[in-house]
C-alpha atoms as a PDB file:
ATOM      1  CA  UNK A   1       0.000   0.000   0.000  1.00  0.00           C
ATOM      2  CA  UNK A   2       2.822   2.178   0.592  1.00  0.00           C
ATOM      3  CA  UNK A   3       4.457   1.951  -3.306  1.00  0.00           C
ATOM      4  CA  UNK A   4       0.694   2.805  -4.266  1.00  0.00           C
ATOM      5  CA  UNK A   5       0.238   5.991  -1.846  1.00  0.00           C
ATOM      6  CA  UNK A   6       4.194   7.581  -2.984  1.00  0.00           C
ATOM      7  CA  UNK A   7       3.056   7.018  -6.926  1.00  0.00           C
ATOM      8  CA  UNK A   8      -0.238   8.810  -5.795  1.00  0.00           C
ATOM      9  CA  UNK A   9       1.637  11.722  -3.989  1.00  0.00           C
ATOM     10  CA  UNK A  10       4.138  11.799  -7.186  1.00  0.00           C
ATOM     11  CA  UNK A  11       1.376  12.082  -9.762  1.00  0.00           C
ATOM     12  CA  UNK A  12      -0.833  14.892  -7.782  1.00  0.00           C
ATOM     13  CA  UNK A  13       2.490  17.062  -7.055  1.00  0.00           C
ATOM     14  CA  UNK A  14       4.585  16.226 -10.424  1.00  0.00           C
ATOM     15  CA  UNK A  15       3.621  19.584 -11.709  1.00  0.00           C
ATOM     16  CA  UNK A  16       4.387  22.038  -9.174  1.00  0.00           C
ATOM     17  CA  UNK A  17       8.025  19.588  -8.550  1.00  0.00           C
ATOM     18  CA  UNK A  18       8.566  20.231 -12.301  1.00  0.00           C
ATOM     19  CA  UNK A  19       8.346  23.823 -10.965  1.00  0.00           C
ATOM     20  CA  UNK A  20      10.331  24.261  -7.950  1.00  0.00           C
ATOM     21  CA  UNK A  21      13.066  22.054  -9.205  1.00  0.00           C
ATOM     22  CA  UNK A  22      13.629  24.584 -12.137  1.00  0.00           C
ATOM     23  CA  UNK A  23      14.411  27.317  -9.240  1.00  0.00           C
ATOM     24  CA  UNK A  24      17.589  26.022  -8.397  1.00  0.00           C
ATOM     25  CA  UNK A  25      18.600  24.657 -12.468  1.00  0.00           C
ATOM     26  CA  UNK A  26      17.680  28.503 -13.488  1.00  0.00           C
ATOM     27  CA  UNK A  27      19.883  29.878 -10.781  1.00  0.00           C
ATOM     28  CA  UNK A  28      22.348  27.909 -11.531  1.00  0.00           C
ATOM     29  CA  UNK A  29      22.605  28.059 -15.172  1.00  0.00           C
ATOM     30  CA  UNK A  30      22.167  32.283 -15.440  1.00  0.00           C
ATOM     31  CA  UNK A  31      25.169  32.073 -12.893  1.00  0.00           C
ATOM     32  CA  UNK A  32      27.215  30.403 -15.189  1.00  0.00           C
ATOM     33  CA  UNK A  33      25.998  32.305 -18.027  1.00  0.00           C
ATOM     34  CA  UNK A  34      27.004  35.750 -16.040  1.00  0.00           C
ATOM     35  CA  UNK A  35      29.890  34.543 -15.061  1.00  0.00           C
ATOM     36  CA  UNK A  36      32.117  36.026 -17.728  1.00  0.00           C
ATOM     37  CA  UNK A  37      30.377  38.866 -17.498  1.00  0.00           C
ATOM     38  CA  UNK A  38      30.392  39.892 -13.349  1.00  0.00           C
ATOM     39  CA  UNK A  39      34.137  38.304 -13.330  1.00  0.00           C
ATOM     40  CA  UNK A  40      35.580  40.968 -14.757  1.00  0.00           C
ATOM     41  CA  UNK A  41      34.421  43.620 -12.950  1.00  0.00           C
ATOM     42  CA  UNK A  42      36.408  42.038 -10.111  1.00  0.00           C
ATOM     43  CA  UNK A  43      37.824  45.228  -9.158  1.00  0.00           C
ATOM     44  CA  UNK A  44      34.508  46.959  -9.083  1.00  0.00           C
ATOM     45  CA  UNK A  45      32.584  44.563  -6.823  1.00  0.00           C
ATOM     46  CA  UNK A  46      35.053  43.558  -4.527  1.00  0.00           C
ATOM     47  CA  UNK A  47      34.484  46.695  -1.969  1.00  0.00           C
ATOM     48  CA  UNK A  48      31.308  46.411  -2.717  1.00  0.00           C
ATOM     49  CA  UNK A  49      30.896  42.491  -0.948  1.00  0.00           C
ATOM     50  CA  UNK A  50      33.488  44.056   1.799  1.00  0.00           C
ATOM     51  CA  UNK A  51      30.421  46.388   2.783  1.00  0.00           C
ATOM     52  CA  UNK A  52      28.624  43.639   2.860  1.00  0.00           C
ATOM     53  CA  UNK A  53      30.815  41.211   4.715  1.00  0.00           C
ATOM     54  CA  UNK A  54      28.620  41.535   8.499  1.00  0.00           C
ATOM     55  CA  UNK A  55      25.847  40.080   6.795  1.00  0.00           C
ATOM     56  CA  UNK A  56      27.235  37.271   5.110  1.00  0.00           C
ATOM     57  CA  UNK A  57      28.874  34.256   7.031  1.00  0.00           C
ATOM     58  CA  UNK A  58      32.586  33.655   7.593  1.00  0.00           C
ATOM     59  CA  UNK A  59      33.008  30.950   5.946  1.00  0.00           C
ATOM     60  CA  UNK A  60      31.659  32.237   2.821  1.00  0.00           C
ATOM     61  CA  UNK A  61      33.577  35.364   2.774  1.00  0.00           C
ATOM     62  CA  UNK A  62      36.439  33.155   2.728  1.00  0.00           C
ATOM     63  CA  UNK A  63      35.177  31.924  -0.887  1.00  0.00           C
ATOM     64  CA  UNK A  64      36.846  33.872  -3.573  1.00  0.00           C
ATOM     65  CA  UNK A  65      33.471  34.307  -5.259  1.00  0.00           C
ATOM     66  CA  UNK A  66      35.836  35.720  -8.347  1.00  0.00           C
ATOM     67  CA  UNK A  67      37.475  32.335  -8.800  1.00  0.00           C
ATOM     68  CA  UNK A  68      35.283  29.652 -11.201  1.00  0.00           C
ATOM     69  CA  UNK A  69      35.259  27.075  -8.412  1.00  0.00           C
ATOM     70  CA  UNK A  70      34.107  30.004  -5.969  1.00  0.00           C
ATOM     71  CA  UNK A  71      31.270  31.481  -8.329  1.00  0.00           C
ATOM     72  CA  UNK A  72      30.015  28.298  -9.956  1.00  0.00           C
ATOM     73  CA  UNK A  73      29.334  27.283  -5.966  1.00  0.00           C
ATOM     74  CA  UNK A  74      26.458  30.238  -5.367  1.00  0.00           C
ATOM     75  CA  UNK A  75      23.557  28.558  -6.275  1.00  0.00           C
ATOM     76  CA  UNK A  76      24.193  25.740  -3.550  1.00  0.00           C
ATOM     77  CA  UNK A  77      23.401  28.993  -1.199  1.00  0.00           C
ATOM     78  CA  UNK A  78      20.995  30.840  -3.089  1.00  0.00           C
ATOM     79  CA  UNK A  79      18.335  31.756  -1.347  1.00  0.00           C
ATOM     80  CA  UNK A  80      15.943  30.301  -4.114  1.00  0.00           C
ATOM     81  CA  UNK A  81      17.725  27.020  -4.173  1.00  0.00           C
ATOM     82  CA  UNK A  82      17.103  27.160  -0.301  1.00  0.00           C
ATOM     83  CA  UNK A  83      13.423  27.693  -0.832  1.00  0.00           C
ATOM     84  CA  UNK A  84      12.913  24.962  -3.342  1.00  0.00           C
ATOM     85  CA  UNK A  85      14.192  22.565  -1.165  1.00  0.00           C
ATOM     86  CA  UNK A  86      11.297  23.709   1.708  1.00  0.00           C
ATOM     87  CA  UNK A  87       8.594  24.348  -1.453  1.00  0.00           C
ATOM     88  CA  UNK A  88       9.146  20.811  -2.153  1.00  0.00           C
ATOM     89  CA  UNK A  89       9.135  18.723   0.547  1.00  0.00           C
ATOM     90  CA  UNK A  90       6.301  20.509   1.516  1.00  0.00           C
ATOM     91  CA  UNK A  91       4.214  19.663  -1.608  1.00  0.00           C
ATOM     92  CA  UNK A  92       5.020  16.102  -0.944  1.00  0.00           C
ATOM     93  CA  UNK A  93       4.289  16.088   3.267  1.00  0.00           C
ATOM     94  CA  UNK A  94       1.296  18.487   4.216  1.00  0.00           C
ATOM     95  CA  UNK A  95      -1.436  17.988   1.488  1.00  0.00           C
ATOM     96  CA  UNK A  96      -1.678  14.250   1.920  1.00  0.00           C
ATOM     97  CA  UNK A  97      -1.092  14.088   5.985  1.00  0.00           C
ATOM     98  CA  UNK A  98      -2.700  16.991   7.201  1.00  0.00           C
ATOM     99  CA  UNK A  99      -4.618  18.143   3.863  1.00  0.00           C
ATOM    100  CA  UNK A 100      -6.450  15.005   3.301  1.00  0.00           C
ATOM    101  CA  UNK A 101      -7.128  14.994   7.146  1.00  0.00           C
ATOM    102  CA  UNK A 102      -8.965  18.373   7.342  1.00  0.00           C
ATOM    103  CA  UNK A 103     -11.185  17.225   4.079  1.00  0.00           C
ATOM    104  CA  UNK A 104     -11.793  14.237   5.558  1.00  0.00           C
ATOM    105  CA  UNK A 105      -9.982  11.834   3.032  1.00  0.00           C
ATOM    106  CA  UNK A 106      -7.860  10.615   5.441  1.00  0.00           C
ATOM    107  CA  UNK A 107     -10.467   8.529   7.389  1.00  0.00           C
ATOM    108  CA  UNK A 108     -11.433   6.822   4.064  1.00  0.00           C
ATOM    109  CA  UNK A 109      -7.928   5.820   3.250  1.00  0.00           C
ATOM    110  CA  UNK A 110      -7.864   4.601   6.408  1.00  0.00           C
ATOM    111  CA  UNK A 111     -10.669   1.731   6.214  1.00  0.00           C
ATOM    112  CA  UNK A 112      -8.550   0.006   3.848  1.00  0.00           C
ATOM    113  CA  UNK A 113      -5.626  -1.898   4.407  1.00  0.00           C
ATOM    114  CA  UNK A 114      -3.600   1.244   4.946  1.00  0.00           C
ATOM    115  CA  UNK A 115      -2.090   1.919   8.349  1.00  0.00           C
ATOM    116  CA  UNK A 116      -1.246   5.279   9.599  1.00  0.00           C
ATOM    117  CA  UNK A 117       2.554   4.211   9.429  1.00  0.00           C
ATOM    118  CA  UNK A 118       2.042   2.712   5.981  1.00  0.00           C
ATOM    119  CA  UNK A 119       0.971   6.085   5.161  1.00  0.00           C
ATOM    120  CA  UNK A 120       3.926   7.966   6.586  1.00  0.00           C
ATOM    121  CA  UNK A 121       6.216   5.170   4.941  1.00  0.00           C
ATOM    122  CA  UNK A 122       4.483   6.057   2.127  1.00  0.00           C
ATOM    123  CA  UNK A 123       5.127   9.761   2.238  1.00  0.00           C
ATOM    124  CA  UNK A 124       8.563   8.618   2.814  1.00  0.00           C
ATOM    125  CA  UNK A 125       9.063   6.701  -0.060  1.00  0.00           C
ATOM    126  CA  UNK A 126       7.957   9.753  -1.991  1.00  0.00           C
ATOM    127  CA  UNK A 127       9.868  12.416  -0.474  1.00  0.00           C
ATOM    128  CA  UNK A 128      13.147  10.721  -0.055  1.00  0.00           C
ATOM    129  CA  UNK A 129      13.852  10.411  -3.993  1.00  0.00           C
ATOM    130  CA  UNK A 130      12.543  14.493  -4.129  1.00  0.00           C
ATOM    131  CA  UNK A 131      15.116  15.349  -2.043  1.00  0.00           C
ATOM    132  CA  UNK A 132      18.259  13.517  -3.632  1.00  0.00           C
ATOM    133  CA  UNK A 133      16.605  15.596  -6.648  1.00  0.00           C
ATOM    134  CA  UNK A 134      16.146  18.577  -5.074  1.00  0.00           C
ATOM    135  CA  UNK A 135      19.537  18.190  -3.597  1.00  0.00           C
ATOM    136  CA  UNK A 136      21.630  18.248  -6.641  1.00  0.00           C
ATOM    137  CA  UNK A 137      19.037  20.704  -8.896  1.00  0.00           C
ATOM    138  CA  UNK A 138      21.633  23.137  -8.436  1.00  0.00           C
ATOM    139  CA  UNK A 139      24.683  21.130  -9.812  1.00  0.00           C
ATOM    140  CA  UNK A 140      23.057  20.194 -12.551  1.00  0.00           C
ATOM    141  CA  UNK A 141      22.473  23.615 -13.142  1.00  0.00           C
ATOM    142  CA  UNK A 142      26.318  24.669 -12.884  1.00  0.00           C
ATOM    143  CA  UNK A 143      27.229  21.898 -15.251  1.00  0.00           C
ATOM    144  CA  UNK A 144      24.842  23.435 -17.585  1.00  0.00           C
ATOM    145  CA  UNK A 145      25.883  26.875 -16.969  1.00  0.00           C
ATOM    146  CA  UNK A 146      29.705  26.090 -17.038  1.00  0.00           C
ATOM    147  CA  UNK A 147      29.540  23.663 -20.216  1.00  0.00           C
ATOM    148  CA  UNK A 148      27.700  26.938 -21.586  1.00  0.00           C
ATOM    149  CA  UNK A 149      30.704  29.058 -20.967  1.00  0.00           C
ATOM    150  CA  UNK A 150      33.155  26.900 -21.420  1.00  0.00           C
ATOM    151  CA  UNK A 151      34.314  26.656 -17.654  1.00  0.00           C
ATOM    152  CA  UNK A 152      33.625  22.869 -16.605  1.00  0.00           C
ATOM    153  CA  UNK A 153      37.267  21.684 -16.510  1.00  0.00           C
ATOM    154  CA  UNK A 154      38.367  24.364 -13.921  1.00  0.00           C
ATOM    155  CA  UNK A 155      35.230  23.037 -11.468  1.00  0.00           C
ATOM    156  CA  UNK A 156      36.078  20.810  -8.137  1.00  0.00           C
ATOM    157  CA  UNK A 157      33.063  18.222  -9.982  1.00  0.00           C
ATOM    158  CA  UNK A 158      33.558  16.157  -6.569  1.00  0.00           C
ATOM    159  CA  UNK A 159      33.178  18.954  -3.768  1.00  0.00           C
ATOM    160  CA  UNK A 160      30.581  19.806  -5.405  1.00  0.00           C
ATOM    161  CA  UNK A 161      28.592  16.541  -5.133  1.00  0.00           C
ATOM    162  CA  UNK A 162      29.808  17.035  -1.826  1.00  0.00           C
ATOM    163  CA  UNK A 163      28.022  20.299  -1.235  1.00  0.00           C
ATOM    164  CA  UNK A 164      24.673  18.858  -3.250  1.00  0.00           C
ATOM    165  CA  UNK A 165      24.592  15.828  -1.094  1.00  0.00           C
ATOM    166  CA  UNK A 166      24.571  18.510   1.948  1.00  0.00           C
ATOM    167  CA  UNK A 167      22.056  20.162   0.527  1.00  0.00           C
ATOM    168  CA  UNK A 168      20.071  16.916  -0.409  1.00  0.00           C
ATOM    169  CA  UNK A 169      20.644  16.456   3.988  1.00  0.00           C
ATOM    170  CA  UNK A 170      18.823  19.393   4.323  1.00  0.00           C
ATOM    171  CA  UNK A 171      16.342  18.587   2.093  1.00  0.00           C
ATOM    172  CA  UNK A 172      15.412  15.407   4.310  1.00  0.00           C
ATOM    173  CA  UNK A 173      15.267  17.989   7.481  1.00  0.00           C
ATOM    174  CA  UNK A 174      12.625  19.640   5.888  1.00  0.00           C
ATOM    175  CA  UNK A 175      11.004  16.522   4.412  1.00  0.00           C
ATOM    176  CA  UNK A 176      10.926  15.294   8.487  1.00  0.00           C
ATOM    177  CA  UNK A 177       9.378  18.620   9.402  1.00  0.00           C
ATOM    178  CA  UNK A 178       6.579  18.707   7.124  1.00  0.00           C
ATOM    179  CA  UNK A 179       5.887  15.008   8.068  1.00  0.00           C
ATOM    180  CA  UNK A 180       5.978  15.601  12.069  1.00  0.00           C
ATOM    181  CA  UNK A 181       4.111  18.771  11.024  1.00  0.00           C
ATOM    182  CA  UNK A 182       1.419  17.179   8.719  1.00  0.00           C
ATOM    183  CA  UNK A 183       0.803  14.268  11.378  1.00  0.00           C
ATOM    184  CA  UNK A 184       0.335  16.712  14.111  1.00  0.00           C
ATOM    185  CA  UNK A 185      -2.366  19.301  12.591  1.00  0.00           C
ATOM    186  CA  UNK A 186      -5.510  18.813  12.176  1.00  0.00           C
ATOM    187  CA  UNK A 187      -6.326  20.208   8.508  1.00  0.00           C
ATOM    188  CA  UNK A 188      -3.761  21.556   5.866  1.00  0.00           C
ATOM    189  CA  UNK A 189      -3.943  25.880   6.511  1.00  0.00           C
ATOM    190  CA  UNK A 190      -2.657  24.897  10.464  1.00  0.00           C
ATOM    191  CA  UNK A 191       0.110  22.635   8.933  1.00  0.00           C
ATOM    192  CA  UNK A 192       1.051  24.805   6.359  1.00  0.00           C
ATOM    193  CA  UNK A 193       1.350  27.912   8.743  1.00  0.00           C
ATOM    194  CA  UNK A 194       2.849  25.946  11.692  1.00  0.00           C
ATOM    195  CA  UNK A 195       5.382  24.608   8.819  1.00  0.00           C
ATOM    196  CA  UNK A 196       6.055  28.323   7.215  1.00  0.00           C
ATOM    197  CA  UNK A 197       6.484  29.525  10.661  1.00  0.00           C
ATOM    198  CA  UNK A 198       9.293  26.950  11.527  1.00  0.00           C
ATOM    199  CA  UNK A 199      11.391  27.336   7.985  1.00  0.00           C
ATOM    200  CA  UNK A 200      10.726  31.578   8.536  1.00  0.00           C
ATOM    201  CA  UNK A 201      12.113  31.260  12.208  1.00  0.00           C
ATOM    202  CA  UNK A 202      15.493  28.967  10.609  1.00  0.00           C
ATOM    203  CA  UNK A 203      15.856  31.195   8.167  1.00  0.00           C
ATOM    204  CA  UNK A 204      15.896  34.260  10.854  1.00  0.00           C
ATOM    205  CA  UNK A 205      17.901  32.448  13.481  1.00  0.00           C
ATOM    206  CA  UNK A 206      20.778  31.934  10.305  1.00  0.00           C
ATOM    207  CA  UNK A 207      20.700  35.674   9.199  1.00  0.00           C
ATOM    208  CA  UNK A 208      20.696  37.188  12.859  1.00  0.00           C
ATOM    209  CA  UNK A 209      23.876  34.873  13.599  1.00  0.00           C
ATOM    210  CA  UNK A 210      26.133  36.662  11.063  1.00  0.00           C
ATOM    211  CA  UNK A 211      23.975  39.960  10.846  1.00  0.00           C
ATOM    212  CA  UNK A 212      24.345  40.690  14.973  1.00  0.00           C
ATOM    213  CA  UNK A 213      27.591  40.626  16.521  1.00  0.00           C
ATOM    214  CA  UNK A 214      28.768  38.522  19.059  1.00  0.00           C
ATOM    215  CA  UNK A 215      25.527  35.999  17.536  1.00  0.00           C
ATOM    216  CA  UNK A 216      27.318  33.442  16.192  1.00  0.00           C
ATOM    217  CA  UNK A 217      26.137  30.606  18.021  1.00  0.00           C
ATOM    218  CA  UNK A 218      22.864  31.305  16.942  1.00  0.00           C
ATOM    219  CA  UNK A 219      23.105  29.165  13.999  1.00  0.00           C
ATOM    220  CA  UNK A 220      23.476  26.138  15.740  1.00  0.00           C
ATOM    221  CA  UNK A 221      19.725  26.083  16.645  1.00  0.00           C
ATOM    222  CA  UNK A 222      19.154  26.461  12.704  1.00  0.00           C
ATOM    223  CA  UNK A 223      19.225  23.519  10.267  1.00  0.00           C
ATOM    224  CA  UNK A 224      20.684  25.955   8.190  1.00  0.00           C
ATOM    225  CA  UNK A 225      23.327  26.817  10.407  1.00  0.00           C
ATOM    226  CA  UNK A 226      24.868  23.175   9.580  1.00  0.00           C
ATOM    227  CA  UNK A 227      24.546  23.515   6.026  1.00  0.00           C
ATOM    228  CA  UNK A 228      28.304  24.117   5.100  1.00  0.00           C
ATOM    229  CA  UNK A 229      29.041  24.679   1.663  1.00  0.00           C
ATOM    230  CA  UNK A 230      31.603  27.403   1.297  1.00  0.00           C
ATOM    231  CA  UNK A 231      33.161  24.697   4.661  1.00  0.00           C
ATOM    232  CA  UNK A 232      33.054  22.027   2.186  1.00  0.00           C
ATOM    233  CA  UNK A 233      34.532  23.706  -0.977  1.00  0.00           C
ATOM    234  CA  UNK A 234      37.544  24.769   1.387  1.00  0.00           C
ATOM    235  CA  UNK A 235      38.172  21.386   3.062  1.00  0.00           C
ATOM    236  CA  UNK A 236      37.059  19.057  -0.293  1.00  0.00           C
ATOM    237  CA  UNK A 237      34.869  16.866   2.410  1.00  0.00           C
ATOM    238  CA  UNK A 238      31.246  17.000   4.531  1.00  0.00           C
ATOM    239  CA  UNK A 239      31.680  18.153   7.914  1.00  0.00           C
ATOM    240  CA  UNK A 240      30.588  15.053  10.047  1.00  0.00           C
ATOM    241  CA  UNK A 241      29.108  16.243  12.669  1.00  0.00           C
ATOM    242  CA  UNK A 242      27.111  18.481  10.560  1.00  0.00           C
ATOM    243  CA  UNK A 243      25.939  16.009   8.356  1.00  0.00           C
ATOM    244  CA  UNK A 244      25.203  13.698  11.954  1.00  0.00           C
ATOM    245  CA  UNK A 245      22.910  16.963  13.238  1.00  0.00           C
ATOM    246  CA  UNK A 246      21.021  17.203  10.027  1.00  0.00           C
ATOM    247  CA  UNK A 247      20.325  13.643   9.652  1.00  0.00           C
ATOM    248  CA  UNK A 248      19.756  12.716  13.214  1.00  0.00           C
ATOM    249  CA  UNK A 249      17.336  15.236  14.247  1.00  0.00           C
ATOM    250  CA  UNK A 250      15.813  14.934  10.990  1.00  0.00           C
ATOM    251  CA  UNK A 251      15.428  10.649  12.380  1.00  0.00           C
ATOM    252  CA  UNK A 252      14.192  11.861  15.893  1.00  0.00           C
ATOM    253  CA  UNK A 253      11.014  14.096  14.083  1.00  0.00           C
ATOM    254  CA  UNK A 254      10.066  10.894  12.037  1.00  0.00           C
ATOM    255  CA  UNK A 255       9.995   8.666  15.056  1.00  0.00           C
ATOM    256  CA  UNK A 256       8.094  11.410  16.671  1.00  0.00           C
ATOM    257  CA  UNK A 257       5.935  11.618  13.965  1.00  0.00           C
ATOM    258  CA  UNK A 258       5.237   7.642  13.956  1.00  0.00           C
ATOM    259  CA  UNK A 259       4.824   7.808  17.834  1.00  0.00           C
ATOM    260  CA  UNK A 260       2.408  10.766  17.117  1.00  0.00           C
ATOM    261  CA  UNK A 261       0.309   8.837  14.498  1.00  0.00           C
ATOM    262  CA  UNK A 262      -0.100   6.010  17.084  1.00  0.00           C
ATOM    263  CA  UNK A 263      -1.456   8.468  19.538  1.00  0.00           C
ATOM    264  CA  UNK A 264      -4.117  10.069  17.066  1.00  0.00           C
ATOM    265  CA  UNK A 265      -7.871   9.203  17.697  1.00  0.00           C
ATOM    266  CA  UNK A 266      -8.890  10.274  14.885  1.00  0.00           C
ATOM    267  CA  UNK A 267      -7.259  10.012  11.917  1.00  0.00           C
END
């Protein structure tokens, strides 16, 4: 019943995936394409990202953004390639958990042979393959924009599937949020605002860590604060302990979520 459900959630949300996955190919294939252009201004932009060096984090700073291995590594961090990831995994969590609940589809699913953790493993089986996707949307979009300019050869190919694997980590913290989320609420608006609220708060706990002095630590209560791709691109290798944060408390929300399905009454 579970293959059945994740080839359900696939064909309801393969449009809007189609979608959100192009986010992260566009941003990285117009960076490539630019490239060239922004490169050679070098001299021009440089004081300009000093001004803006509070508000960006050390590690990227580091990143000599005027360097092809450097600039071809932005849309791992974009901010749109960041919000694809959480546009997607929602899609696949809240509609059929917590959407289907609130219409009342969920109880009728339920009188078959599906079980409440057949349903989540079905969600699962559907979401993980999103995320791999998700995950490396972006590299596939700097191939395309380097082959496009020439620039492929002078790329570190294997940091990079470094960084997209990160990013594919995050992805599955997300994915465990919107399923912990969507088991919890009762209809879809309260999951999606309860979810929106979490992902805004992440994404404010990140910025205020670099934007405030003295904040750093802030980011450490942030999935996004062990998301480490300008660490990777300098050290060639995935922090372990980040990747152990990401993927463990992403584990302890699903086993919340199946202890949480056990618990509902209703369905």
């Amino acid at each position: 019943m579970s293959g059945i459900i994740s080839g359900w959630i696939w064909r309801r949300s393969r449009t809007g995936l189609i979608l959100v996955t192009l986010l992260p190919l566009l941003v990285g294939t117009i960076n490539g394409i630019a490239w060239p252009v922004w490169s050679k201004e070098r001299e021009v932009l440089r004081p300009v990202l000093l001004r803006l060096r509070p508000f960006v984090r050390t590690e990227v700073t580091e990143v000599d953004i005027f360097t092809p291995e450097g600039a071809f590594m932005i849309p791992f961090q974009h901010p749109l390639s960041l919000l694809a990831c959480a546009l997607a995994m929602a899609m696949l969590t809240l509609p059929i958990l917590a959407g289907e609940r609130g219409r009342g589809g969920l109880e009728i699913l339920l009188t078959t042979r599906l079980t409440r953790k057949g349903l989540l493993r079905g969600v699962l089986r559907a979401a993980l393959p999103a995320a791999l996707c998700i995950g490396h949307a972006p590299l596939l979009g700097t191939l395309i924009g380097a082959a496009l300019v020439g620039e492929v050869h002078a790329l570190p190919l294997a940091t990079y599937e470094c960084i997209a694997l990160q990013l594919a980590m995050l992805a599955c913290w997300l994915m465990a949020l919107g399923i912990l989320v969507g088991t919890c609420a009762n209809d879809g608006t309260r999951a999606l605002r309860t979810y929106v609220l979490v992902v805004a708060v992440t994404f404010v706990l990140d910025f205020s860590s670099h934007a405030l002095k003295g904040m750093d630590d802030i980011k450490f209560f942030s999935p996004l604060g062990w998301y480490d791709p300008g660490v990777i691109l300098q050290s060639g290798h995935t922090p372990p302990l980040s990747a152990a944060v990401l993927l463990g408390t992403a584990l302890l929300m699903l086993f919340t979520a199946l202890d949480a399905a056990d618990r509902r009454i209703s369905a």
